[in-house]
PDB file of N, CA and C in Angstrom:
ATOM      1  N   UNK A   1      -3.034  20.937  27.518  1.00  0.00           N
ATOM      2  CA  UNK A   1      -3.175  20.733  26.089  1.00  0.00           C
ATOM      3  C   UNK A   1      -4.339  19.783  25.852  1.00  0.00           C
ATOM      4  N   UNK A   2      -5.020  20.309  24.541  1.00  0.00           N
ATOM      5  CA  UNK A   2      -6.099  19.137  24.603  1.00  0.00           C
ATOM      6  C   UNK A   2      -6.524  18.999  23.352  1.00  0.00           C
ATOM      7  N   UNK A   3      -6.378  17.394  23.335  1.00  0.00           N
ATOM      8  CA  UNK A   3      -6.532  17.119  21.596  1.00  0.00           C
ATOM      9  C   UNK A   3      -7.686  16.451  21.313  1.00  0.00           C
ATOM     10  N   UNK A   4      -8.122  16.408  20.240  1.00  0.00           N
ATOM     11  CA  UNK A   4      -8.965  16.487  19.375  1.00  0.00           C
ATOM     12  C   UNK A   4      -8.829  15.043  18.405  1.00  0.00           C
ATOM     13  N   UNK A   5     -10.178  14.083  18.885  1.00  0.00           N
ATOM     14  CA  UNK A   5      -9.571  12.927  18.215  1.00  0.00           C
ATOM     15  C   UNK A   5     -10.997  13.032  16.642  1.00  0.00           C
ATOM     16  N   UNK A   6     -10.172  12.804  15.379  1.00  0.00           N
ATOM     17  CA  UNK A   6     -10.654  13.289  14.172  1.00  0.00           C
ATOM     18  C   UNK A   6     -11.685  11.511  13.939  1.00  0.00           C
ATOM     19  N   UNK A   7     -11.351  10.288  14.843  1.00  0.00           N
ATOM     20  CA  UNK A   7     -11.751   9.133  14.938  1.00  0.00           C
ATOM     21  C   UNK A   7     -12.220   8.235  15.737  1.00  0.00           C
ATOM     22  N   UNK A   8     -12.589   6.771  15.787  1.00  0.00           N
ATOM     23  CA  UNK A   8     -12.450   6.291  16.508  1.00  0.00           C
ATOM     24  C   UNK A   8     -11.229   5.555  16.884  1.00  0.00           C
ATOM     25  N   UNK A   9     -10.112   6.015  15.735  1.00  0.00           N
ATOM     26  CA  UNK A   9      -8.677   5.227  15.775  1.00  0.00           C
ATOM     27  C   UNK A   9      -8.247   6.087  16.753  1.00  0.00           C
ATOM     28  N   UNK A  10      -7.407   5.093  17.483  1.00  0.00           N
ATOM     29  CA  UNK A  10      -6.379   5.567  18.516  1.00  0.00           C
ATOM     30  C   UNK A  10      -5.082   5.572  18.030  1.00  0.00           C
ATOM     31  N   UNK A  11      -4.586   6.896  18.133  1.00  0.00           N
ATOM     32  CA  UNK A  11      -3.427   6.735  17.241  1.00  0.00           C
ATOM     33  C   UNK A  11      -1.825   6.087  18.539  1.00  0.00           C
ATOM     34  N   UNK A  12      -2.152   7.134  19.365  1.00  0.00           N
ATOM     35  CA  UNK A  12      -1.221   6.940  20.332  1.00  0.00           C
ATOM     36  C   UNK A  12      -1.511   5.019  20.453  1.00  0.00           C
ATOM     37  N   UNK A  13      -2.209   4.296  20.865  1.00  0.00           N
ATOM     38  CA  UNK A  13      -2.787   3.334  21.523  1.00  0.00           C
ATOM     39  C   UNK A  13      -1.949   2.270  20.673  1.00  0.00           C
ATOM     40  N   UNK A  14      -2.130   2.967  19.057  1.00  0.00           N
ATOM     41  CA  UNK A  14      -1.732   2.048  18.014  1.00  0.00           C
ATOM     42  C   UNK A  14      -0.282   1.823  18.296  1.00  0.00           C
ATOM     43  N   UNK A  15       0.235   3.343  18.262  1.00  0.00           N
ATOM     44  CA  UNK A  15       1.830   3.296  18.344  1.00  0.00           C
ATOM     45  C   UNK A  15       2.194   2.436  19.360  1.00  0.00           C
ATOM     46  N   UNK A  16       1.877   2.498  20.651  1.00  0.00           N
ATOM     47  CA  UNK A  16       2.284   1.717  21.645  1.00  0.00           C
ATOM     48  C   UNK A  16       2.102   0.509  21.493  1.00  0.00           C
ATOM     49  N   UNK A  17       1.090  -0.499  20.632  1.00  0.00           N
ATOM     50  CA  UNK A  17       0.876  -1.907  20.701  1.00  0.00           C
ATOM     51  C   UNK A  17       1.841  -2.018  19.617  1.00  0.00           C
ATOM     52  N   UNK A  18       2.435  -1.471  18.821  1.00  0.00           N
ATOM     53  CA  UNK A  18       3.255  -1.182  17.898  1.00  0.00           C
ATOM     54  C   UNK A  18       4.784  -1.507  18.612  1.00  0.00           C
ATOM     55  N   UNK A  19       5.275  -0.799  19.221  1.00  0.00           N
ATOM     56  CA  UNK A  19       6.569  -0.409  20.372  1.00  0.00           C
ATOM     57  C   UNK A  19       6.391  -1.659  20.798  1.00  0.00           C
ATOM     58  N   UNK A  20       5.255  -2.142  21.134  1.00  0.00           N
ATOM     59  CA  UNK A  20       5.312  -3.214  22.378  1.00  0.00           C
ATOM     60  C   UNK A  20       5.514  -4.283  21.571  1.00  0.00           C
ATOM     61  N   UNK A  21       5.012  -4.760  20.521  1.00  0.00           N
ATOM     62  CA  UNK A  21       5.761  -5.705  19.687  1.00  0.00           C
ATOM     63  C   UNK A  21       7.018  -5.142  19.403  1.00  0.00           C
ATOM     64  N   UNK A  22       7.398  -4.694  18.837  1.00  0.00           N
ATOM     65  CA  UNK A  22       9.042  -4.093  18.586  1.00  0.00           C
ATOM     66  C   UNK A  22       9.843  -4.519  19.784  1.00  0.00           C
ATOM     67  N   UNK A  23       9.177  -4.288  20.445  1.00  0.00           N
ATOM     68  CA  UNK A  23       9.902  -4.986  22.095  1.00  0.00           C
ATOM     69  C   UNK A  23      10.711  -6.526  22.284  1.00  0.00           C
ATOM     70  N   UNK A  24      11.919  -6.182  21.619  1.00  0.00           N
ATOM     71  CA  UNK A  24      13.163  -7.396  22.236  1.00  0.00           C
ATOM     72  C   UNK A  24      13.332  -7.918  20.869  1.00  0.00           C
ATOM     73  N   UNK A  25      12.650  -7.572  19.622  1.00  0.00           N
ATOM     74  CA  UNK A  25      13.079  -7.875  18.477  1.00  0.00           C
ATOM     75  C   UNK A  25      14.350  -7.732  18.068  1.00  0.00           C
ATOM     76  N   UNK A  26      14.566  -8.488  17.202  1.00  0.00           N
ATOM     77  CA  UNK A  26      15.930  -8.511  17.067  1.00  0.00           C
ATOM     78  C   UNK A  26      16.243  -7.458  15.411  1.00  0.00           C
ATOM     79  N   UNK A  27      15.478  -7.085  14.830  1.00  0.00           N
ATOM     80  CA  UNK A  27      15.790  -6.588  13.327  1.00  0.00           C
ATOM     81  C   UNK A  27      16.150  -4.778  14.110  1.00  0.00           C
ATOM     82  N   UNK A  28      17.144  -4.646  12.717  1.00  0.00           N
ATOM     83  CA  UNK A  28      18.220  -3.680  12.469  1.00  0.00           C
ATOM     84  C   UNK A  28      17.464  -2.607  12.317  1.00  0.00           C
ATOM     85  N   UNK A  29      17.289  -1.690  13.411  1.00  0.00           N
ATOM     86  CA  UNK A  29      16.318   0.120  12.786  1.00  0.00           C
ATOM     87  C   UNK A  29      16.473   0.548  11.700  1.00  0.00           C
ATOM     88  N   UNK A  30      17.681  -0.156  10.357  1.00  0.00           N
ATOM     89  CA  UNK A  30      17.415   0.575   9.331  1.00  0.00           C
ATOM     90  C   UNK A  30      16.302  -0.356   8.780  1.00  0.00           C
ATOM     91  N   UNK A  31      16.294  -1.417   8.980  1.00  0.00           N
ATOM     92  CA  UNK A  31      14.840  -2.364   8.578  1.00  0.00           C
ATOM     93  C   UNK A  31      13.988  -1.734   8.976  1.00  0.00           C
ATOM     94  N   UNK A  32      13.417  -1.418   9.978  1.00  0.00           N
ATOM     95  CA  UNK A  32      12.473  -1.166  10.590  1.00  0.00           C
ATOM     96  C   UNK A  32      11.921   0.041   9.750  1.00  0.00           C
ATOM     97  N   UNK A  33      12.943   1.048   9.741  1.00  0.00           N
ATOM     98  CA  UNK A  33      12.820   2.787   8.895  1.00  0.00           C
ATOM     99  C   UNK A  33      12.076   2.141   7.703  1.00  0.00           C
ATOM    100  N   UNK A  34      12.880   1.431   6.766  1.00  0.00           N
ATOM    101  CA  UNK A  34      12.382   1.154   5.733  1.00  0.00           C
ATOM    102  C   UNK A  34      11.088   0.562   5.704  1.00  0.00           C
ATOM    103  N   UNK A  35      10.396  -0.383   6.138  1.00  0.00           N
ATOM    104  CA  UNK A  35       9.014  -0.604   6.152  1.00  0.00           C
ATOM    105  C   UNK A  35       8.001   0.245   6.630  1.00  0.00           C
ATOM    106  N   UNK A  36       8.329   1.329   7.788  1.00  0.00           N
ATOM    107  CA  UNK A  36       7.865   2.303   7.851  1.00  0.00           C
ATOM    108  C   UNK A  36       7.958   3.307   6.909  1.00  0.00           C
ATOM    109  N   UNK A  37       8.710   3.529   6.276  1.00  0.00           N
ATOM    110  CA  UNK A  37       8.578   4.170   5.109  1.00  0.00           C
ATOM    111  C   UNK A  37       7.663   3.467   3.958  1.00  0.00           C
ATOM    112  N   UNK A  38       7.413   2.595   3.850  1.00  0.00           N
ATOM    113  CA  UNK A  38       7.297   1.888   2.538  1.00  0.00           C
ATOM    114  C   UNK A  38       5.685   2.202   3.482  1.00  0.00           C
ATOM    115  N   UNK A  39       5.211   1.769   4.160  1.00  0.00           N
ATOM    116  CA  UNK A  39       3.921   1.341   4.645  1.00  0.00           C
ATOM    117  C   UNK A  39       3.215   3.221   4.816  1.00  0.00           C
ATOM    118  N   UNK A  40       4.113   4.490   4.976  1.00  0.00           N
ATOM    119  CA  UNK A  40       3.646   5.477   5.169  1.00  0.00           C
ATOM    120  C   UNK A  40       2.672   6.081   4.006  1.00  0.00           C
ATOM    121  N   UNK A  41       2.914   5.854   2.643  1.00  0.00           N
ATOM    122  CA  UNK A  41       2.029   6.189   2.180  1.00  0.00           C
ATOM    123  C   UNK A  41       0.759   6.039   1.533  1.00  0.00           C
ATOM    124  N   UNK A  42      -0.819   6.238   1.648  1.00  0.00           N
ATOM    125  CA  UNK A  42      -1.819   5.243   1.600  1.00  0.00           C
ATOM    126  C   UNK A  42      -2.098   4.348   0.320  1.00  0.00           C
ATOM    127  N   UNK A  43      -1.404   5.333  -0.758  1.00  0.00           N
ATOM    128  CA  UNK A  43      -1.501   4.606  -2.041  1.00  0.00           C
ATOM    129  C   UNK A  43      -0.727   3.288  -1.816  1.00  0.00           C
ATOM    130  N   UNK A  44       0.388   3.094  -1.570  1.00  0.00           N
ATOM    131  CA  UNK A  44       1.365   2.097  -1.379  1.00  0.00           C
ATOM    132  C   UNK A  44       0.070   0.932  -0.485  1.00  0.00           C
ATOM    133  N   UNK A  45      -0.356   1.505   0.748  1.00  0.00           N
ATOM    134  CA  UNK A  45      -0.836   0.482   1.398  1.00  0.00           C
ATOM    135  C   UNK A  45      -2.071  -0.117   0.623  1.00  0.00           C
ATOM    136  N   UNK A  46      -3.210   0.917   0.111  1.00  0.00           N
ATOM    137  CA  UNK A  46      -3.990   0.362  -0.324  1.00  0.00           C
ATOM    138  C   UNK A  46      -3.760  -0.678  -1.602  1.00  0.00           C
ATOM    139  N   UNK A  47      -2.676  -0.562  -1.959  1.00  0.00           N
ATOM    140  CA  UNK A  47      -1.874  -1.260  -3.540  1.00  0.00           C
ATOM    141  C   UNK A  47      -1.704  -2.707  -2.519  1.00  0.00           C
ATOM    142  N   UNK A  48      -0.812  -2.851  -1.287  1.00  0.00           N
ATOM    143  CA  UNK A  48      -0.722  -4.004  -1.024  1.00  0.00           C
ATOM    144  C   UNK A  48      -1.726  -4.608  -0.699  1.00  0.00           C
ATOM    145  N   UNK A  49      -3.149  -4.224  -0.094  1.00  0.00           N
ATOM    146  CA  UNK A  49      -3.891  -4.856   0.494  1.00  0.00           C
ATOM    147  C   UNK A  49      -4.812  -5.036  -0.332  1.00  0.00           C
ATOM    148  N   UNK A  50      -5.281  -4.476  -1.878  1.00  0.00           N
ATOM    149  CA  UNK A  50      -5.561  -4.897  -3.256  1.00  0.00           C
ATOM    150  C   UNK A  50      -4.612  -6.391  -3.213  1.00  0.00           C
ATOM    151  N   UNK A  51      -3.322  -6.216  -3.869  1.00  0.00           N
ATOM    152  CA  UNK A  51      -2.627  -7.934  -3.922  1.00  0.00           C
ATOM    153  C   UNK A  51      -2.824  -8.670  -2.964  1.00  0.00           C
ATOM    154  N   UNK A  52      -3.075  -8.312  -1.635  1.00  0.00           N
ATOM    155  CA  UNK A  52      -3.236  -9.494  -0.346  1.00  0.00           C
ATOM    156  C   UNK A  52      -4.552 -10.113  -0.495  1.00  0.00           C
ATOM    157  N   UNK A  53      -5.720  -8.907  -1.078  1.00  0.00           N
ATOM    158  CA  UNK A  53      -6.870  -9.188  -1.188  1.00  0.00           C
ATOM    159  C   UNK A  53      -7.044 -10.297  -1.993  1.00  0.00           C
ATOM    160  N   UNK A  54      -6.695 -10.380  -3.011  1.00  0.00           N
ATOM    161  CA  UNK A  54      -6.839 -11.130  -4.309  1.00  0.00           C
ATOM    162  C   UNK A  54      -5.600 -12.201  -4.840  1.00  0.00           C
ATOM    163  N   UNK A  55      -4.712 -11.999  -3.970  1.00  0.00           N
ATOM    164  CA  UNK A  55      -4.032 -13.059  -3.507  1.00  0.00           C
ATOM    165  C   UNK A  55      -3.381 -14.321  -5.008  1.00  0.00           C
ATOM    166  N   UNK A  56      -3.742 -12.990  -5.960  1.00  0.00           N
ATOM    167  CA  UNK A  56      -3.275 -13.618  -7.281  1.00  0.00           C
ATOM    168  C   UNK A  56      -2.480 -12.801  -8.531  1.00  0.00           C
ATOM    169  N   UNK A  57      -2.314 -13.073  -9.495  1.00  0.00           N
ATOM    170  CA  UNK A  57      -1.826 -12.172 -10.423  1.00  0.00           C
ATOM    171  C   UNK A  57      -2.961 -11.159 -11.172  1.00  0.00           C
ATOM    172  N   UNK A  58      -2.471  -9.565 -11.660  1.00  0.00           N
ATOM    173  CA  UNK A  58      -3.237  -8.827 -11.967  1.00  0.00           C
ATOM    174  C   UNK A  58      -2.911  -7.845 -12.651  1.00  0.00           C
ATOM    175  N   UNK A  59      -3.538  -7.352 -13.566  1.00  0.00           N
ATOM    176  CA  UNK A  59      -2.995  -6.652 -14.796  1.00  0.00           C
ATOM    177  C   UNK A  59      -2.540  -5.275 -13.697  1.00  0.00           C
ATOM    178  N   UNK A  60      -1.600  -4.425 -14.024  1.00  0.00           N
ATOM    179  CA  UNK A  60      -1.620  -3.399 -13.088  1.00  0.00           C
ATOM    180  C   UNK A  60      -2.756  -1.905 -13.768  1.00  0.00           C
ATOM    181  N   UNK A  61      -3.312  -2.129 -15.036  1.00  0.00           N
ATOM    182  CA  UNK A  61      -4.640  -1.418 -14.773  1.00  0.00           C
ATOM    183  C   UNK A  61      -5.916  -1.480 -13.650  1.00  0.00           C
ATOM    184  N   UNK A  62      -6.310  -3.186 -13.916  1.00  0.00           N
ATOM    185  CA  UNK A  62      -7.189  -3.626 -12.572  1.00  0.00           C
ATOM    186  C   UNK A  62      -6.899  -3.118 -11.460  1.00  0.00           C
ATOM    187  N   UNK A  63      -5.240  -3.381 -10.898  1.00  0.00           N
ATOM    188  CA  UNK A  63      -4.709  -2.953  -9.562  1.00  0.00           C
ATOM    189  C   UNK A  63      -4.932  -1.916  -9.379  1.00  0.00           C
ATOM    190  N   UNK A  64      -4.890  -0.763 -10.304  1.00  0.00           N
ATOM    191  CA  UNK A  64      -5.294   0.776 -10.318  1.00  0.00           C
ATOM    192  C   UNK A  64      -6.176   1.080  -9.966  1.00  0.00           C
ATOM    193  N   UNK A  65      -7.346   0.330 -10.311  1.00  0.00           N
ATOM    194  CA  UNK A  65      -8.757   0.643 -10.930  1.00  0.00           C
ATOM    195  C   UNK A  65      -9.085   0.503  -9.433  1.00  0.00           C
ATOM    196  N   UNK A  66      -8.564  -0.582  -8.969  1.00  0.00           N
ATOM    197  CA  UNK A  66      -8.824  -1.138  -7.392  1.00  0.00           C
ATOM    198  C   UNK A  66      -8.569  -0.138  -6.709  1.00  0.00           C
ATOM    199  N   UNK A  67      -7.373   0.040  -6.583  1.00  0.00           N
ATOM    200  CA  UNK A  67      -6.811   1.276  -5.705  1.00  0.00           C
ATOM    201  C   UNK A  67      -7.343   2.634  -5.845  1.00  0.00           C
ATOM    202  N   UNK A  68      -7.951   2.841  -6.952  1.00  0.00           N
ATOM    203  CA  UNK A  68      -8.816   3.987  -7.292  1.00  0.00           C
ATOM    204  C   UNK A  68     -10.354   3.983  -6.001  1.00  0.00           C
ATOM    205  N   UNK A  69     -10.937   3.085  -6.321  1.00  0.00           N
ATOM    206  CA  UNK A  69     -11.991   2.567  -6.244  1.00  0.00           C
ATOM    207  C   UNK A  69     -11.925   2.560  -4.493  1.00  0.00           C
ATOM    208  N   UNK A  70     -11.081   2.329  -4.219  1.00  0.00           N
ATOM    209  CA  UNK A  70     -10.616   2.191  -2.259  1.00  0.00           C
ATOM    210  C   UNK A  70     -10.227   3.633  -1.997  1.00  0.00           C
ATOM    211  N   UNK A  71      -9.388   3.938  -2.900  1.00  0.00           N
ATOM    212  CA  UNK A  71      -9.422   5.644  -2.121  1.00  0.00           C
ATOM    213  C   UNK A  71     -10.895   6.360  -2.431  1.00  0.00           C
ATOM    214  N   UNK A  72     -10.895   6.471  -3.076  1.00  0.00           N
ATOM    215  CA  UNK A  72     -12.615   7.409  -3.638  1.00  0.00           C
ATOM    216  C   UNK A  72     -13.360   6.830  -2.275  1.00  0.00           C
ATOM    217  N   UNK A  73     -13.670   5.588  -2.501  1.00  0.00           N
ATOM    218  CA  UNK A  73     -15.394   5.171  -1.845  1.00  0.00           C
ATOM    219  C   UNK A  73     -15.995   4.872  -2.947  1.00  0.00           C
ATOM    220  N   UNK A  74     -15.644   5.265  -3.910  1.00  0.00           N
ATOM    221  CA  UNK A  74     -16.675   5.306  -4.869  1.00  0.00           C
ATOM    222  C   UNK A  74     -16.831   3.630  -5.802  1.00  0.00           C
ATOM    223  N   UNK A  75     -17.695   3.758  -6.889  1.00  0.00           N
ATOM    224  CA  UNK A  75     -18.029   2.317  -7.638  1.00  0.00           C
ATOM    225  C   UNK A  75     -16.837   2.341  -9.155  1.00  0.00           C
ATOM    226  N   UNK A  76     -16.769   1.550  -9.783  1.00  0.00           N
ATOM    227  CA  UNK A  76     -15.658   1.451 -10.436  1.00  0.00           C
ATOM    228  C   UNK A  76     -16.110   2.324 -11.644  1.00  0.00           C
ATOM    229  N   UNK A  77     -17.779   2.220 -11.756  1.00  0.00           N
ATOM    230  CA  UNK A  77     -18.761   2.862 -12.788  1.00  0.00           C
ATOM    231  C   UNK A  77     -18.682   4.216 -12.587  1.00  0.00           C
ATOM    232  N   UNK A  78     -18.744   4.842 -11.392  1.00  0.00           N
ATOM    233  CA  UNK A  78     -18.517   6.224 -10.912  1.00  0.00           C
ATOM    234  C   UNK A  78     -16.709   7.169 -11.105  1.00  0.00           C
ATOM    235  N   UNK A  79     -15.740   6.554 -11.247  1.00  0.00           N
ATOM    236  CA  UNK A  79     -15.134   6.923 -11.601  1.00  0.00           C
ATOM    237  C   UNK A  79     -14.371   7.258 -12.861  1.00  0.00           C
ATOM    238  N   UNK A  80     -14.025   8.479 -12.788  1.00  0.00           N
ATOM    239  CA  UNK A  80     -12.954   9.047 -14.193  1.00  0.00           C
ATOM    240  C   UNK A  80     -11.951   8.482 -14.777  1.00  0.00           C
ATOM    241  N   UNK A  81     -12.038   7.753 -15.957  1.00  0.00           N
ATOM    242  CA  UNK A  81     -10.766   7.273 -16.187  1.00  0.00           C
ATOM    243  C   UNK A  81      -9.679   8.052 -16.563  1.00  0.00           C
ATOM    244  N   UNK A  82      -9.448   9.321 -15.918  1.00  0.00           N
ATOM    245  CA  UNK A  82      -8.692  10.420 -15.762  1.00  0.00           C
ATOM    246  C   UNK A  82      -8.170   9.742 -14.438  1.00  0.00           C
ATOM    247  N   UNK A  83      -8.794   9.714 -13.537  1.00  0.00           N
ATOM    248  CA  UNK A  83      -8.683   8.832 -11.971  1.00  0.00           C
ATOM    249  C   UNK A  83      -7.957   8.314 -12.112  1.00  0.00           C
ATOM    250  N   UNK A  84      -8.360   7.057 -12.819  1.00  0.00           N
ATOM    251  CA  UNK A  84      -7.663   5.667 -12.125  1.00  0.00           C
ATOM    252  C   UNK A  84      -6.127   5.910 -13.719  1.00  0.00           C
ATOM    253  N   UNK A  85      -6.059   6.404 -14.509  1.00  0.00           N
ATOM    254  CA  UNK A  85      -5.054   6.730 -15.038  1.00  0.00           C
ATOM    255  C   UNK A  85      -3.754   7.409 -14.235  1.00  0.00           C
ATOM    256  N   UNK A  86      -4.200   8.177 -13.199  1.00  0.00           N
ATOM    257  CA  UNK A  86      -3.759   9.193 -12.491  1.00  0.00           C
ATOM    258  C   UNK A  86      -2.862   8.117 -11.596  1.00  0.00           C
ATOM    259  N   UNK A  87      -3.773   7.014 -10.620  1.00  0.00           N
ATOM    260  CA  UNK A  87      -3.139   6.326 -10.149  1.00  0.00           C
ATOM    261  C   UNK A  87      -2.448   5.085 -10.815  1.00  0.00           C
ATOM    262  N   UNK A  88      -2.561   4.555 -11.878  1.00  0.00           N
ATOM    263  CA  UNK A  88      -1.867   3.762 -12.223  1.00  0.00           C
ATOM    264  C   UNK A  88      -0.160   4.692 -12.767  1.00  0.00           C
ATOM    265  N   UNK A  89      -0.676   5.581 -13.293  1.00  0.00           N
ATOM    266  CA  UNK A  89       0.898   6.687 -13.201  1.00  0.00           C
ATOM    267  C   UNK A  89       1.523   6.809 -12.539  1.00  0.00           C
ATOM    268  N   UNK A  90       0.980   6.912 -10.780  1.00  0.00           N
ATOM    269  CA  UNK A  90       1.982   7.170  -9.645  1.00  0.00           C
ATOM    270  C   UNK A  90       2.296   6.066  -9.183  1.00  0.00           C
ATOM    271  N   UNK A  91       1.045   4.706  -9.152  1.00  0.00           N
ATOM    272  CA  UNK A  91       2.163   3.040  -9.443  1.00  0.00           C
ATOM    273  C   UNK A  91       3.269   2.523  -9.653  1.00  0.00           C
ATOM    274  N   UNK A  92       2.947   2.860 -11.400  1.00  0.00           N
ATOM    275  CA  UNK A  92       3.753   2.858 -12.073  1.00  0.00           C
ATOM    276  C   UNK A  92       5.461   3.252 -11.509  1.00  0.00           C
ATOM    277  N   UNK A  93       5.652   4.486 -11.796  1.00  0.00           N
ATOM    278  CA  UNK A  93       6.664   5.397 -12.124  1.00  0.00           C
ATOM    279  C   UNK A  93       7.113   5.594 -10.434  1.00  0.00           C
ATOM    280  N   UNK A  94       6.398   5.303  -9.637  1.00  0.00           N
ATOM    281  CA  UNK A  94       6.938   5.860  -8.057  1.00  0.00           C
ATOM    282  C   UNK A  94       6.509   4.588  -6.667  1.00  0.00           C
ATOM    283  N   UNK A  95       5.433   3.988  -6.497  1.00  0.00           N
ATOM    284  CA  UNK A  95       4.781   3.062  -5.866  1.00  0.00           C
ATOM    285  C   UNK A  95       5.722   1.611  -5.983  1.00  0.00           C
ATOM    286  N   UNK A  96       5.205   1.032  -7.229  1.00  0.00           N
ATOM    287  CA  UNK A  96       5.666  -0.378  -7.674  1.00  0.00           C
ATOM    288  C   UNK A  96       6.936  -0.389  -7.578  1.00  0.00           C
ATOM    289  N   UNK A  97       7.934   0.598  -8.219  1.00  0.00           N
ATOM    290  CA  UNK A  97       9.560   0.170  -8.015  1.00  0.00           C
ATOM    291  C   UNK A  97       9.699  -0.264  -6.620  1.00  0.00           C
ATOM    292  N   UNK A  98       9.361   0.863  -5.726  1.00  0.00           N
ATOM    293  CA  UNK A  98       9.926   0.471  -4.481  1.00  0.00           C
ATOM    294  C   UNK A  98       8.986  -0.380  -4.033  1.00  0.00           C
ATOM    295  N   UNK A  99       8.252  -1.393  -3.857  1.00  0.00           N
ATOM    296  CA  UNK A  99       7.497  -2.368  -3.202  1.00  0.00           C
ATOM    297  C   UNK A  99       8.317  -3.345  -4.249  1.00  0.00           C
ATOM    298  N   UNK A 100       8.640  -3.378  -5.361  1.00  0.00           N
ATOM    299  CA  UNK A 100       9.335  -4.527  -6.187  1.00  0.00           C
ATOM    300  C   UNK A 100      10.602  -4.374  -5.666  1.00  0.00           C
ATOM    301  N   UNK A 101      11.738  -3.761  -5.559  1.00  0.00           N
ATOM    302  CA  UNK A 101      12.707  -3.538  -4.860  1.00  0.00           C
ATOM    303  C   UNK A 101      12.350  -4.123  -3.319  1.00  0.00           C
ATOM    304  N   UNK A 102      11.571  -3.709  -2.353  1.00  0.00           N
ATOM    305  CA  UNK A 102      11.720  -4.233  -1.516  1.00  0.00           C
ATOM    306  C   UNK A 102      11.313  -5.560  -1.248  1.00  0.00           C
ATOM    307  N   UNK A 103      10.603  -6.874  -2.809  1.00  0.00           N
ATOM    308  CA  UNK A 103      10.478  -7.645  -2.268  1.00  0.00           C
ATOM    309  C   UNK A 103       8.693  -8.156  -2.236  1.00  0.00           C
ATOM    310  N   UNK A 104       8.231  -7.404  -1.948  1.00  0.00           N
ATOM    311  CA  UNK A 104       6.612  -6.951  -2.005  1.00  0.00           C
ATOM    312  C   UNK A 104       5.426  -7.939  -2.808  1.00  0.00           C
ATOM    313  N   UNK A 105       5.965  -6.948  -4.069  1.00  0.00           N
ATOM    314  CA  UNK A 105       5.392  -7.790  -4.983  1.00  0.00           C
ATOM    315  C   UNK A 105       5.947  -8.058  -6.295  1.00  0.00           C
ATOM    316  N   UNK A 106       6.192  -8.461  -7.410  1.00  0.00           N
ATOM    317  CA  UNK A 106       6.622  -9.114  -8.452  1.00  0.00           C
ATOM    318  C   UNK A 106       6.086  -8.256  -9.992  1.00  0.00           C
ATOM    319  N   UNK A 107       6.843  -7.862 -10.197  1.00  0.00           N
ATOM    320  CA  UNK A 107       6.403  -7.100 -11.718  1.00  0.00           C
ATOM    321  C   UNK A 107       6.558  -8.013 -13.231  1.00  0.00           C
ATOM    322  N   UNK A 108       5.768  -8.126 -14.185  1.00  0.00           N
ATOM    323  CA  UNK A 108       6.221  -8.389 -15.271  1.00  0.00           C
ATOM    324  C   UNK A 108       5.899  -7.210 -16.404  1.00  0.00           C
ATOM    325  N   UNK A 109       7.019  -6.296 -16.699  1.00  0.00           N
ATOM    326  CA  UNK A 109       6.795  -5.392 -17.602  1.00  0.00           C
ATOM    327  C   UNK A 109       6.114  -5.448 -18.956  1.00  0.00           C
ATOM    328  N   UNK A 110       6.415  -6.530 -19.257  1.00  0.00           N
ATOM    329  CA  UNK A 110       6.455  -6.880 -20.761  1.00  0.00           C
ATOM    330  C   UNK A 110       4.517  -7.081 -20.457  1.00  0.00           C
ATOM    331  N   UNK A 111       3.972  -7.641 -19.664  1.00  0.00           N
ATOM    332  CA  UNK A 111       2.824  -8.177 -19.991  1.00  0.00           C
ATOM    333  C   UNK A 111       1.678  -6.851 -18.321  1.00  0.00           C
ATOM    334  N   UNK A 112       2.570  -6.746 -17.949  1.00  0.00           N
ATOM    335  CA  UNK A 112       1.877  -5.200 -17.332  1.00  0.00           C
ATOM    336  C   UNK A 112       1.309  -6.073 -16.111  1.00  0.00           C
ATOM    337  N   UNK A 113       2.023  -6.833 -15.552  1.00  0.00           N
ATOM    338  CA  UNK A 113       0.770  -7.742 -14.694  1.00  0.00           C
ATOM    339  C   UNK A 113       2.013  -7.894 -13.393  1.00  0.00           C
ATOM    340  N   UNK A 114       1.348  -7.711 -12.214  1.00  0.00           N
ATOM    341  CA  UNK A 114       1.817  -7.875 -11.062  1.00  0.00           C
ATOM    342  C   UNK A 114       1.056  -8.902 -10.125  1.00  0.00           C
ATOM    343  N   UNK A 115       2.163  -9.444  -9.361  1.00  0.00           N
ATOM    344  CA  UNK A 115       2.251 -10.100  -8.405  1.00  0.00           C
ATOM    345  C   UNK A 115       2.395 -10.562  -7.000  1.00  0.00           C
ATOM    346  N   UNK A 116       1.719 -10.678  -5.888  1.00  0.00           N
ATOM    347  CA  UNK A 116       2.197 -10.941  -4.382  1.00  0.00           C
ATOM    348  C   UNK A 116       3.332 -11.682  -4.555  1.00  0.00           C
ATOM    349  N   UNK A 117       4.837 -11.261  -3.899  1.00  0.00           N
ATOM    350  CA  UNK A 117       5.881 -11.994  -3.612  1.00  0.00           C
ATOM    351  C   UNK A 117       5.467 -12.930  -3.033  1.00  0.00           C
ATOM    352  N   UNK A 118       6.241 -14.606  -3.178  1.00  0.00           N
ATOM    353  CA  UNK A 118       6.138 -15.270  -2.047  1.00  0.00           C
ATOM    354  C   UNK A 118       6.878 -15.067  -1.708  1.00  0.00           C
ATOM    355  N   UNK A 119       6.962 -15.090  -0.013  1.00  0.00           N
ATOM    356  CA  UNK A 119       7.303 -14.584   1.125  1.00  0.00           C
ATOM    357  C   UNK A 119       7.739 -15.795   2.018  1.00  0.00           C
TER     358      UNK A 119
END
């Protein structure tokens, strides 16, 4: 069999330095499931590493606009505000609950502005 690497990421390489920390830990595999879940999809990740980035409070349009702006490649000037509408929708309504549920980050509805949990 012979595969075909689409990168310079190692995926296998990753998993294993991955395992190898996991190694003698003490947290519960349904913990574990769950952050792997939460971390599987890129919108979700690029949303946290927008709040880690900036490490402050932020309207969740900006956060959009951000997260827009990281998936594309593109400049904030270059994009559709069809776009970044698009992603502040799936934020919204599917993303943010579960990262606020798990803790993540901090919502204030009333004023549309999110937050890095302290942790």
């Amino acid at each position: 069999m012979t595969t075909t690497s689409h990168s310079e990421f190692d995926c296998a390489e990753f998993v294993c330095a991955v395992l190898d920390w996991l190694d003698g830990r003490e947290e519960p595999i349904e913990s574990l499931d769950e952050a792997f879940e939460l971390l599987a999809h890129t919108r979700r990740r690029l949303f946290l590493e927008v709040m880690r980035t900036y490490d402050e409070q932020l309207t969740l349009p900006d956060a959009a606009e951000e997260v827009a702006v990281r998936e594309s490649g593109r400049s904030v000037a270059d994009l559709s505000a069809e776009r970044v509408a698009n992603v502040y929708i799936s934020l919204y309504h599917d993303h943010l609950p579960r990262l606020v549920d798990a803790g993540l980050v901090e919502y204030d509805q009333e004023r549309d502005l999110v937050s890095p949990a302290v942790i």
